[in-house]
Protein backbone atom coordinates (compact mmCIF):
# COMPACT_ATOMS: atom_id res chain seq x y z
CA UNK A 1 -9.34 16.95 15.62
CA UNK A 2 -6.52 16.00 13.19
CA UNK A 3 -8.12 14.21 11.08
CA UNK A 4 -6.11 12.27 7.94
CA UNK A 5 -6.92 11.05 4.37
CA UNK A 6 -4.51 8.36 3.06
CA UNK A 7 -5.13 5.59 0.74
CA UNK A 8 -2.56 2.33 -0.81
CA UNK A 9 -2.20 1.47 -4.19
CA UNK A 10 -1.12 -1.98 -4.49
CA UNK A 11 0.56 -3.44 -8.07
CA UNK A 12 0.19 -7.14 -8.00
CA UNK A 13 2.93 -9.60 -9.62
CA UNK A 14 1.10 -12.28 -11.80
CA UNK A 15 2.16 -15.33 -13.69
CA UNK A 16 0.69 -18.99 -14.75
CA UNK A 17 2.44 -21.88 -14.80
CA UNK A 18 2.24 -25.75 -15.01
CA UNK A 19 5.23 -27.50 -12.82
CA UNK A 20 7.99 -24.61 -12.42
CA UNK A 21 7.20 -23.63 -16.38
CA UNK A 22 5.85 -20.64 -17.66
CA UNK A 23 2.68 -21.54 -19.82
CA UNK A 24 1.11 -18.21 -20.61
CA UNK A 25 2.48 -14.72 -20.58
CA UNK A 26 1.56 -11.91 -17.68
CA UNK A 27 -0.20 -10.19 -20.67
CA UNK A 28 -2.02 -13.25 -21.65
CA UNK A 29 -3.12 -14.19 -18.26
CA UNK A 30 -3.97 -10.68 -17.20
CA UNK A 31 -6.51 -10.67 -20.00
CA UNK A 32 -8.11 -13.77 -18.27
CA UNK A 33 -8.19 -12.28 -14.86
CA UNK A 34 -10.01 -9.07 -16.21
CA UNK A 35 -12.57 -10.75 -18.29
CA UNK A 36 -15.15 -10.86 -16.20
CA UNK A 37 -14.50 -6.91 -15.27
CA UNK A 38 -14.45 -6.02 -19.09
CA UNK A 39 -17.92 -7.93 -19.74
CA UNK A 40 -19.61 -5.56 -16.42
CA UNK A 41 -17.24 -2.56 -16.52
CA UNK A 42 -16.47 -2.85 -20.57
CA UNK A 43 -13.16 -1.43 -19.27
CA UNK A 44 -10.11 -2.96 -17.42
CA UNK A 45 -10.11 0.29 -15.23
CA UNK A 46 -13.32 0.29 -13.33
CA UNK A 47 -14.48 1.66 -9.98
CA UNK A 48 -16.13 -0.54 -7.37
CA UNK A 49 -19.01 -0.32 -5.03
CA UNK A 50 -16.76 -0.49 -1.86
CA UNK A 51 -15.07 2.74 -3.52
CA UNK A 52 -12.11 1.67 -5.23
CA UNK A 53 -10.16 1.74 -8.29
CA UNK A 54 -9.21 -1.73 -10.00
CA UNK A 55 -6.86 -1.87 -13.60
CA UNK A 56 -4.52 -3.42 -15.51
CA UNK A 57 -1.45 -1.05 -15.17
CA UNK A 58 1.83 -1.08 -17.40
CA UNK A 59 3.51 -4.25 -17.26
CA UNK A 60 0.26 -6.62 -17.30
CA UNK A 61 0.06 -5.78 -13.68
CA UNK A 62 -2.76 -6.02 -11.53
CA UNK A 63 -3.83 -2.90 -9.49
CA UNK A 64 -5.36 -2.23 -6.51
CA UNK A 65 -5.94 1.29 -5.23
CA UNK A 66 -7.82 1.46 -1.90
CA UNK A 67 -10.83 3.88 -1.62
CA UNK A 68 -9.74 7.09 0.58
CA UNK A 69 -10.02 6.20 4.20
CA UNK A 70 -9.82 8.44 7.87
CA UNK A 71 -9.30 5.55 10.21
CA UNK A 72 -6.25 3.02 9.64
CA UNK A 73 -8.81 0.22 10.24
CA UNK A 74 -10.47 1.04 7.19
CA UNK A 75 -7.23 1.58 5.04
CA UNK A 76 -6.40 -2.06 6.36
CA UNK A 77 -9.59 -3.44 5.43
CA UNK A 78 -9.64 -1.91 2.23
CA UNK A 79 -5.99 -3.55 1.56
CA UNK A 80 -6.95 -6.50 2.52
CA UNK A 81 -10.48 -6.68 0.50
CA UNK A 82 -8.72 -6.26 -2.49
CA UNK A 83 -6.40 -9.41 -2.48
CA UNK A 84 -9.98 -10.93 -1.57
CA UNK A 85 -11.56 -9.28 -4.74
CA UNK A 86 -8.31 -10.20 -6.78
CA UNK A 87 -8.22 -13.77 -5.51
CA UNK A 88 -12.19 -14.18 -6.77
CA UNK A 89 -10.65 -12.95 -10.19
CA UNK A 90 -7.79 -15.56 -9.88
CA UNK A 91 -10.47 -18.77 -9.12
CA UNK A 92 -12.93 -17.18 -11.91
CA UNK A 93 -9.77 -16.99 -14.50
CA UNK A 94 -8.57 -20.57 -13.64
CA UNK A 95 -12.18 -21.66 -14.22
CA UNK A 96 -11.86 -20.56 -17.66
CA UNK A 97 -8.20 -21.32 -18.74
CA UNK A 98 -9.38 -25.41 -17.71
CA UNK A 99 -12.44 -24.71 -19.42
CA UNK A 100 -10.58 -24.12 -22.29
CA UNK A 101 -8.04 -26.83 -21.92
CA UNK A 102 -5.47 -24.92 -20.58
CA UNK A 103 -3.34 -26.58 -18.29
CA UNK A 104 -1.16 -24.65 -15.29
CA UNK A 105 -2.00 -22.35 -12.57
CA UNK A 106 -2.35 -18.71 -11.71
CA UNK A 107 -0.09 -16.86 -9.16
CA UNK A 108 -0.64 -13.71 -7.82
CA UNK A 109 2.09 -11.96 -5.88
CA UNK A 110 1.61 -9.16 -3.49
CA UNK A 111 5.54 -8.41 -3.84
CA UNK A 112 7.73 -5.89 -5.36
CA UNK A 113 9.91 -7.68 -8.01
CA UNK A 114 9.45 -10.33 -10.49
CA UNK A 115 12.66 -12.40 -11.42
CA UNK A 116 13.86 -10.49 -14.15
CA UNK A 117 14.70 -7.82 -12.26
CA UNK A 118 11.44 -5.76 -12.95
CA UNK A 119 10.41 -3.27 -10.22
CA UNK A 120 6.71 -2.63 -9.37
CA UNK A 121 4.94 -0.61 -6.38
CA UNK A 122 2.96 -0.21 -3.15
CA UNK A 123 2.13 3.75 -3.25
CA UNK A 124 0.79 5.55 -0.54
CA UNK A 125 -1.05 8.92 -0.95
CA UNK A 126 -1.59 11.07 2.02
CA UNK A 127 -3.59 14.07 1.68
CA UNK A 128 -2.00 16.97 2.96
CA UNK A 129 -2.44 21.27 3.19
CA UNK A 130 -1.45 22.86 0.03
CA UNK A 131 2.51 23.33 0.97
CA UNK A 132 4.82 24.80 -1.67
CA UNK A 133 7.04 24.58 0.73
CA UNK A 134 8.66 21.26 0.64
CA UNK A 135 11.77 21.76 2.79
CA UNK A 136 10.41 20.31 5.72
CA UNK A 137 9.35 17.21 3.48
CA UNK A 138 13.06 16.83 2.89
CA UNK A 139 14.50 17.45 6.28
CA UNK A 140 12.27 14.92 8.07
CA UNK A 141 9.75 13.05 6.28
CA UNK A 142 12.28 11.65 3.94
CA UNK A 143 14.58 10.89 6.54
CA UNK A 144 11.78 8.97 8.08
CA UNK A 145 10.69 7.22 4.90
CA UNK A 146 14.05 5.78 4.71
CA UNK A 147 14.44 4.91 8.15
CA UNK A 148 11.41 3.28 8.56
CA UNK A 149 12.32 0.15 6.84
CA UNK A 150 12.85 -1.11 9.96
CA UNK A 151 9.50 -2.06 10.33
CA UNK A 152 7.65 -1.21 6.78
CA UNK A 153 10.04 -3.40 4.89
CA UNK A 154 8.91 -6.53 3.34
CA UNK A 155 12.26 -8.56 2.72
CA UNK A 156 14.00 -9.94 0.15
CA UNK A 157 17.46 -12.12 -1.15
CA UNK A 158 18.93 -9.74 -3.42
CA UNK A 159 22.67 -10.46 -5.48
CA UNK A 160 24.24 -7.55 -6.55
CA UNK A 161 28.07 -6.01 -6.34
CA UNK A 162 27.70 -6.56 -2.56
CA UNK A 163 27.16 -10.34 -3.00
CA UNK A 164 24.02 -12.05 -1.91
CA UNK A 165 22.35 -10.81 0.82
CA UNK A 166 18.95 -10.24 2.68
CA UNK A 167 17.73 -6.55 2.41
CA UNK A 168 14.91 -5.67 4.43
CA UNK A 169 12.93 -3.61 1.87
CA UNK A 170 12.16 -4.94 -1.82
CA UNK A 171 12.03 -1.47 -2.88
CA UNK A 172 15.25 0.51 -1.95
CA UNK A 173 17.27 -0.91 -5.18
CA UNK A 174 14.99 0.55 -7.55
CA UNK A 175 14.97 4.16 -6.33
CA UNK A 176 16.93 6.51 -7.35
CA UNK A 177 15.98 10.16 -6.36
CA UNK A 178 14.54 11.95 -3.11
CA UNK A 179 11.58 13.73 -4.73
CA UNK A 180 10.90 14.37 -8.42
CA UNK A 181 7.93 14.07 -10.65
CA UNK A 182 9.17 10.64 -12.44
CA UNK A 183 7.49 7.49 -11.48
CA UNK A 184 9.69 5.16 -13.62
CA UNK A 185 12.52 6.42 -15.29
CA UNK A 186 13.89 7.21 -12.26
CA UNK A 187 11.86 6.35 -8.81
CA UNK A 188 12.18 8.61 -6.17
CA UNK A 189 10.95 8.41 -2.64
CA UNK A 190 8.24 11.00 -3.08
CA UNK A 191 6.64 11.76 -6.32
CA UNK A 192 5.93 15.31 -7.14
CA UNK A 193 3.28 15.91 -9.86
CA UNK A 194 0.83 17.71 -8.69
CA UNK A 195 -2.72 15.64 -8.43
CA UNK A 196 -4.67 16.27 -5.91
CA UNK A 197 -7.71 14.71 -6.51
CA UNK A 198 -9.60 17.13 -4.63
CA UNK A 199 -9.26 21.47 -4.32
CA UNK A 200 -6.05 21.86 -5.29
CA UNK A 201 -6.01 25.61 -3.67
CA UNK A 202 -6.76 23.32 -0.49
CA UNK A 203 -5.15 20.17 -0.68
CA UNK A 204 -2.20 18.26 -1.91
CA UNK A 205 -1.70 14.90 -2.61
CA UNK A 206 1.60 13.66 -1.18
CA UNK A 207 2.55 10.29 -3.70
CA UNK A 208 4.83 8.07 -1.74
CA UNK A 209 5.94 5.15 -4.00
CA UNK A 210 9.20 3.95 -1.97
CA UNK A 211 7.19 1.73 0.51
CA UNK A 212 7.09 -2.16 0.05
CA UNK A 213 4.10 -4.21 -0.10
CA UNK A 214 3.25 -5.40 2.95
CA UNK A 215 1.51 -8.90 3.69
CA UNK A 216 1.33 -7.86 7.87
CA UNK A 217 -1.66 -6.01 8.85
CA UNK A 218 -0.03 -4.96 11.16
CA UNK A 219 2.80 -3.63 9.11
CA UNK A 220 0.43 -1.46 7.13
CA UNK A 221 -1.08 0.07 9.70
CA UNK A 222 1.85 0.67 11.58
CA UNK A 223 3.86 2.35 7.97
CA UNK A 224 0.69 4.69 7.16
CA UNK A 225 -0.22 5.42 10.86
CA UNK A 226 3.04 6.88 11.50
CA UNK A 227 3.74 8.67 8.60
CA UNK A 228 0.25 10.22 9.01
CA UNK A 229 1.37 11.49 12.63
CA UNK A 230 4.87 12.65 10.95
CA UNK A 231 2.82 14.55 8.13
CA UNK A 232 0.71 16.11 10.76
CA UNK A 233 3.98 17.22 12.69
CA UNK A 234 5.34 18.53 9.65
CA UNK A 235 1.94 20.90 8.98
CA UNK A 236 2.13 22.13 12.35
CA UNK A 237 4.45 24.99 12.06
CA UNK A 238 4.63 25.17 15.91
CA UNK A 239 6.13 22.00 16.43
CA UNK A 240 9.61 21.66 16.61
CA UNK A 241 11.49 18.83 14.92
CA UNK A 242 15.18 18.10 13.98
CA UNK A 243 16.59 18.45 10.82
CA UNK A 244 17.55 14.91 9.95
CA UNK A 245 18.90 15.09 6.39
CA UNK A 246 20.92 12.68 5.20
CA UNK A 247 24.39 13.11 3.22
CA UNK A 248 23.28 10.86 0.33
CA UNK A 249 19.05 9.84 1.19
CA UNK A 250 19.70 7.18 -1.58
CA UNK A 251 22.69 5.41 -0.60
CA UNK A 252 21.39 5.51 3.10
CA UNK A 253 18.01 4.18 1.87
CA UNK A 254 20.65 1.25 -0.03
CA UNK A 255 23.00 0.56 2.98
CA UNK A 256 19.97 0.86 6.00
CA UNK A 257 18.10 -1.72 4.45
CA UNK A 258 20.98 -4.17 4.55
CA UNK A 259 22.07 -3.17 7.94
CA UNK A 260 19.45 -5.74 9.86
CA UNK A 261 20.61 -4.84 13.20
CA UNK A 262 20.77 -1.30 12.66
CA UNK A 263 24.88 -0.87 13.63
CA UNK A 264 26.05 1.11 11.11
CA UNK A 265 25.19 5.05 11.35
CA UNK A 266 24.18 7.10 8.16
CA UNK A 267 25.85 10.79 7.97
CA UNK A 268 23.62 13.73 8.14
CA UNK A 269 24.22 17.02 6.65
CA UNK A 270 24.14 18.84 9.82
CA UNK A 271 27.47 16.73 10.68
CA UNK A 272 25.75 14.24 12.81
CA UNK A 273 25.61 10.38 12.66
CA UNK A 274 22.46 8.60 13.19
CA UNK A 275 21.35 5.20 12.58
CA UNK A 276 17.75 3.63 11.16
CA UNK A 277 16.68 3.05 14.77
CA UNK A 278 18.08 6.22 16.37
CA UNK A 279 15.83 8.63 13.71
CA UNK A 280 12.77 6.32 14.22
CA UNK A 281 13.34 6.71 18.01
CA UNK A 282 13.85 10.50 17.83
CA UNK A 283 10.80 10.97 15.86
CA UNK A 284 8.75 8.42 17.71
CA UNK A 285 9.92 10.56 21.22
CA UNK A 286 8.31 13.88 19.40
CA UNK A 287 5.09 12.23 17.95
CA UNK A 288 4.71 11.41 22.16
CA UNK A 289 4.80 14.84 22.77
CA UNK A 290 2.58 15.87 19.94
CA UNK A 291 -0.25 13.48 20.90
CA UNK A 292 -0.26 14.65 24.59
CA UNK A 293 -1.14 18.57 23.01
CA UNK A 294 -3.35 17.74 20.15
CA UNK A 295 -6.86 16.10 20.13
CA UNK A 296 -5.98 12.78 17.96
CA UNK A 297 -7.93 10.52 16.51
CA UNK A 298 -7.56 7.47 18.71
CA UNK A 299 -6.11 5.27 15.65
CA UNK A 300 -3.38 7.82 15.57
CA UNK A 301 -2.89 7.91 19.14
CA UNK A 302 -2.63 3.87 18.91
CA UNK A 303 -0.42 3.75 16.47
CA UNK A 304 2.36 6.02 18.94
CA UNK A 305 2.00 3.83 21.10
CA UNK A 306 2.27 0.30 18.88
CA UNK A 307 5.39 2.84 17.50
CA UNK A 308 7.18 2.79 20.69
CA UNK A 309 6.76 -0.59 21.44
CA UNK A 310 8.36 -1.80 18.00
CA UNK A 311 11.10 0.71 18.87
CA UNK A 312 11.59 -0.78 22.30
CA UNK A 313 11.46 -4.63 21.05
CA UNK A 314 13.85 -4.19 18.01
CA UNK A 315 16.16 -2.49 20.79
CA UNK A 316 15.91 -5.64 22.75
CA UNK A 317 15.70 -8.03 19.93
CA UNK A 318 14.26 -7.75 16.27
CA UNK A 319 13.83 -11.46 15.73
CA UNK A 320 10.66 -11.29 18.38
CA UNK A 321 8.63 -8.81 15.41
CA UNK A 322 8.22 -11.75 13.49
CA UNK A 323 4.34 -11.75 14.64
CA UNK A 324 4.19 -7.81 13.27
CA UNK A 325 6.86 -7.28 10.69
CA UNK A 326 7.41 -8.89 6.83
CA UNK A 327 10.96 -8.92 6.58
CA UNK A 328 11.50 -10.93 9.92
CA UNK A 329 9.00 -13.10 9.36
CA UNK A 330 10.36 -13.86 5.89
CA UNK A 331 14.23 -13.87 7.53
CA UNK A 332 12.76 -16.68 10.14
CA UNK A 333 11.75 -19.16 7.60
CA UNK A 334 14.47 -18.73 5.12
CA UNK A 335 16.72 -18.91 8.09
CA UNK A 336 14.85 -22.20 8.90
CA UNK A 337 15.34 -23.64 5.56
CA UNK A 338 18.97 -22.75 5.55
CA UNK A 339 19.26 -24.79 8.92
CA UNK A 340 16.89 -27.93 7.56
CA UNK A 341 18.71 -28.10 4.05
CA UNK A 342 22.17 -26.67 4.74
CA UNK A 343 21.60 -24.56 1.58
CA UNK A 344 22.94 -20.96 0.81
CA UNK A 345 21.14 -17.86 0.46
CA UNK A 346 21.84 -18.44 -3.71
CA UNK A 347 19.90 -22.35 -3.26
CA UNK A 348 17.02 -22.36 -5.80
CA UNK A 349 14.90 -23.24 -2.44
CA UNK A 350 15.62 -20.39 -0.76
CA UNK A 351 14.55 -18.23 -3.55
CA UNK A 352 11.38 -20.35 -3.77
CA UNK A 353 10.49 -19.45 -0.63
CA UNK A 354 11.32 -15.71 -0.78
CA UNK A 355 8.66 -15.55 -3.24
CA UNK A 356 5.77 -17.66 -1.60
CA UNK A 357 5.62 -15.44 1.48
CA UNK A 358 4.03 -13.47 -0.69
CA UNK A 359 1.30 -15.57 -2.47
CA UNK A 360 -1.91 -14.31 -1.96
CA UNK A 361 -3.33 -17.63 -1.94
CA UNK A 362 -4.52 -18.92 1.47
CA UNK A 363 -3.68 -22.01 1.14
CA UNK A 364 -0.61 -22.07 -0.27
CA UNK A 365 0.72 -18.43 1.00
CA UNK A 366 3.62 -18.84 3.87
CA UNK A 367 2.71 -15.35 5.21
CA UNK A 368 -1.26 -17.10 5.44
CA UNK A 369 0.53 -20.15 6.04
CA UNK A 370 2.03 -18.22 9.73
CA UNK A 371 -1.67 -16.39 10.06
CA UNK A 372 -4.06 -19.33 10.31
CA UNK A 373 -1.38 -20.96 12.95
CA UNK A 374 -1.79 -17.84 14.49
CA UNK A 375 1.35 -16.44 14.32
CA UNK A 376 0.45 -13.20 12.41
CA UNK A 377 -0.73 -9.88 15.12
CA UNK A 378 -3.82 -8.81 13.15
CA UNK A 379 -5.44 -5.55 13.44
CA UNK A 380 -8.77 -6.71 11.46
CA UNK A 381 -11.23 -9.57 11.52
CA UNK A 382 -12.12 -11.63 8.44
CA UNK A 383 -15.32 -9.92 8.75
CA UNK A 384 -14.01 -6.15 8.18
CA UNK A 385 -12.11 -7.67 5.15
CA UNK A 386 -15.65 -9.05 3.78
CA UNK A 387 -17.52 -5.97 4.70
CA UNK A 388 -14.82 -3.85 3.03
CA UNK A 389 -15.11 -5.66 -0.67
CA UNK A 390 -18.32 -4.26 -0.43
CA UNK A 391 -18.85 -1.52 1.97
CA UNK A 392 -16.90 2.05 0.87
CA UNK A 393 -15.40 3.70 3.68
CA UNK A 394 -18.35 5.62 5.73
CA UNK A 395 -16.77 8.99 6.88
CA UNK A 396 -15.03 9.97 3.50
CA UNK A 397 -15.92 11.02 -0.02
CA UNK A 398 -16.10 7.33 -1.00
CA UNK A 399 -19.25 6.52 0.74
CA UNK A 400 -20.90 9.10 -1.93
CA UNK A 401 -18.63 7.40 -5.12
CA UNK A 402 -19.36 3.42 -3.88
CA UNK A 403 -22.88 4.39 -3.07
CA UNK A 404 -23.87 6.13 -6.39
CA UNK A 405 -21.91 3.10 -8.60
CA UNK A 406 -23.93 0.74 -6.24
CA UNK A 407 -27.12 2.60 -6.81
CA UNK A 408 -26.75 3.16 -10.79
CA UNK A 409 -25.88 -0.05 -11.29
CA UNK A 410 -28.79 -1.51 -9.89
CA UNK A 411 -31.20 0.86 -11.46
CA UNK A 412 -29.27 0.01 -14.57
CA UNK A 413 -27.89 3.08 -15.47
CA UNK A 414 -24.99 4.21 -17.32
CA UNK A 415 -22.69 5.80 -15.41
CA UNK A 416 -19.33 7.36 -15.57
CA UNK A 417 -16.87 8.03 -12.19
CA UNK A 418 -13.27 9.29 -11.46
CA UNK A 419 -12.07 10.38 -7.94
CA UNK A 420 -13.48 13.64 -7.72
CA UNK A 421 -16.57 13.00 -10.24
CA UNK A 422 -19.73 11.37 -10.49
CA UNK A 423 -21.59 11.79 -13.62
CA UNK A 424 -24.72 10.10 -15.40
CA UNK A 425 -24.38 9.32 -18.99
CA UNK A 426 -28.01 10.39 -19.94
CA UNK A 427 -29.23 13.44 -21.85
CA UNK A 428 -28.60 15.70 -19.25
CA UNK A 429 -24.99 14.19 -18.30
CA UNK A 430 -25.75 14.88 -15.11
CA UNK A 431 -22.25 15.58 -12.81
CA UNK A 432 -21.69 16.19 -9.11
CA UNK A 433 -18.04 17.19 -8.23
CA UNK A 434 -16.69 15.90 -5.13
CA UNK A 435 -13.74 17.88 -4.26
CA UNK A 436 -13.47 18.25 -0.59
CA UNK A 437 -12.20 13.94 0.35
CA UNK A 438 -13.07 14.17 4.23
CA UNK A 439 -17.30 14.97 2.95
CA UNK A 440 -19.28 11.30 2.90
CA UNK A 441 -22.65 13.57 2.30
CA UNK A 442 -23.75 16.42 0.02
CA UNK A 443 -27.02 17.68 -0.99
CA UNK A 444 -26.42 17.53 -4.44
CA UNK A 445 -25.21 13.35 -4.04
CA UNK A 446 -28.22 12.83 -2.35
CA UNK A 447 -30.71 14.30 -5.32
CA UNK A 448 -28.33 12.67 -8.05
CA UNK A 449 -29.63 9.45 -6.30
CA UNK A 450 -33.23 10.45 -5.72
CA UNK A 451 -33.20 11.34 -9.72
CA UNK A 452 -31.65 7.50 -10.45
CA UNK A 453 -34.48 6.23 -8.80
CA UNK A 454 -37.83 8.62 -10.00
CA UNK A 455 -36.70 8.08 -13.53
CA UNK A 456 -36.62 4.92 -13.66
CA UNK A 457 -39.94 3.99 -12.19
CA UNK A 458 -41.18 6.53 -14.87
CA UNK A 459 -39.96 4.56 -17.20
């Protein structure tokens, strides 16, 4: 069976404020949200017990990195647990800022840009065979990271030398190369250096940073299920698939995402014109014909067929994917607005409300807002999301890393973990390397736990 690895890092937008005016600085607040991680971690980069990684990254923003997960369910529930986790940080910060007199409120922001024009990511890391090889990468998965906004993209108003318009992905004005080992200075769609996190004479870790952040469960599973099944194509050397590079990936990336209705055709370098919705289809048509000669996991095989089905309604009409996709969902009530108010895309309102589709606050959240009216296709319960703050992943390396922090924590020990280590600060400095992501068991895990225990009943 073809089975997958992938995991999300989420960067979180943050900011406090007391009637429209900024009272405290993303710095200043962060260092609220993270005190009570500092006084249990003593670090702002910890690990958790459902397997994940949680830190303050450049930029006083909040991340999120999801434990490593083999069924999309998980990945979902693990995306979704931490706005739950980070939400618990917001109340437990706003406790203390009125404690201390402090007067104003927290917002967290599961979005992409903050007003002055900053950029900050949703990264996706797929593990993949060791490939030096990256041709195919650049023949078809680009072609279908770019392409894919269609469905992955999370929306946004955005004024530039084209005017104002709505763009479907927050992302695709803030990258500026296909592939390349820069993460800042200049994005690109896939990021290069070479971390594996795991056997690197077995595995490589594919960094995708183009992708928005997605509010839609739906969304997410759909953008990681599909590039899984692409990835998977891409391994299998027996597998024919077009060559669909693109003229000039960037500007295509730029002009698709403002081209809602997917009219206008991007050049490829074989000569050929496709648009967004022809690739997706193309690709969508081989990933059918994969599935049918491959044994699948059925999350994989699902997410074909929830493929097609997008494919086939955005065909008939895109405005009915409001229920599975950000940026029409977003489009519907800023198209609303426009109708109620008579405003512009440029009205101060309209901006307003660009931004509060993605507040991760439930009650004040217009994407949670369209979910508890039901409007929202959902692909968890509330339930997985609890279980997943935390529950690590059962069928992957996590379940050893969330177990052992679980387990030396409550036997009080000090402890030390990265992705690929566990370790025991004691006078042995005890270590067990986990390099192979797709293990949840190992002999050695099991006595490192065994020895937490005996010693301290010795004790």
């Amino acid at each position: 069976m073809l089975k997958r690895i992938f995991g999300v890092e989420t960067e979180f937008g943050i900011t406090f404020s007391l009637k429209g005016q900024r009272r405290l600085s993303p710095d200043e607040v962060s260092r609220f949200l993270f005190r009570k991680v500092v006084a249990w971690g003593r670090s702002s980069n910890v690990f958790l017990e459902n397997g994940s990684r949680l830190y303050l990254d450049v930029g006083s923003h909040p991340e999120y990195a999801t434990a490593e997960c083999d069924t999309l369910t998980d990945l979902v529930a693990q995306d979704k647990a931490g706005e739950t986790i980070l939400r618990e940080l917001v109340n437990h910060a706003q406790e203390q800022l009125r404690e201390e007199g402090i007067r104003g409120e927290i917002f967290l922001f599961k979005n992409n840009t903050d007003s002055s024009g900053n950029s900050y990511g949703c990264h996706e890391n797929y593990c993949i065979e060791r490939i030096d090889d990256l041709s195919r990468l650049e023949q078809v998965f680009i072609p279908y990271l770019i392409s894919r906004q269609i469905f992955a993209g999370a929306g946004k108003i955005v004024t530039n030398a084209r005017g104002t318009n709505f763009s479907m992905s927050q992302r695709a004005e803030h990258i500026w190369e296909s592939i390349s080992s820069a993460t800042t200075r200049s994005r690109p769609i896939i990021n290069t250096r070479d971390e594996p996190h795991a056997d690197s004479e077995r595995f490589r870790r594919l960094h995708v940073i183009v992708g928005d952040s997605n509010m839609n469960e739906f969304a997410t599973f759909l953008k990681v299920g599909t590039a899984a099944v692409v990835l998977a194509m891409i391994e299998d050397r027996t597998t024919v698939l077009r060559d669909y590079d693109m003229v000039s990936p960037i500007n295509a990336l730029r002009d698709i995402s403002y081209d809602l209705w997917c009219e206008e055709p991007v050049r490829l370098v074989s000569g050929r014109d496709m648009t967004a919705l022809e690739i997706q289809d193309d690709l969508c048509e081989r990933a059918e014909m994969f599935i049918q000669s491959r044994e699948m996991p059925p999350d994989l095989v699902q997410v074909v067929r929830l493929w097609r089905e997008v494919i086939e309604q955005y065909r008939i009409d895109p405005m009915l994917l409001a229920d599975r996709v950000d940026w029409i969902a977003k489009l519907q009530i800023i198209e609303r607005a426009q109708s109620r108010f008579g405003a512009t895309l440029q009205d101060p309102k309209i901006a307003l409300l660009d931004l509060l589709y993605h507040d991760t606050s439930l009650e004040r959240g217009l994407f949670y807002g369209l979910q508890s009216r039901g409007r929202v296709t959902r692909v968890v319960t509330d339930d997985q999301v609890s279980l997943a703050v935390e529950t690590p992943p059962a069928t992957t390396r996590a379940h050893m890393r969330g177990t052992f922090i679980k387990t030396a924590k409550k036997w009080r020990r000090d402890y030390t973990v990265d992705w690929v280590h566990l370790k025991l600060n004691d006078e042995m400095q005890r270590t067990v390397l986990l390099k192979d992501p797709f293990k949840s068991d190992d002999e050695r895990f099991r006595k490192l736990l065994i020895s937490l225990e005996r010693r301290d009943k010795h004790e």
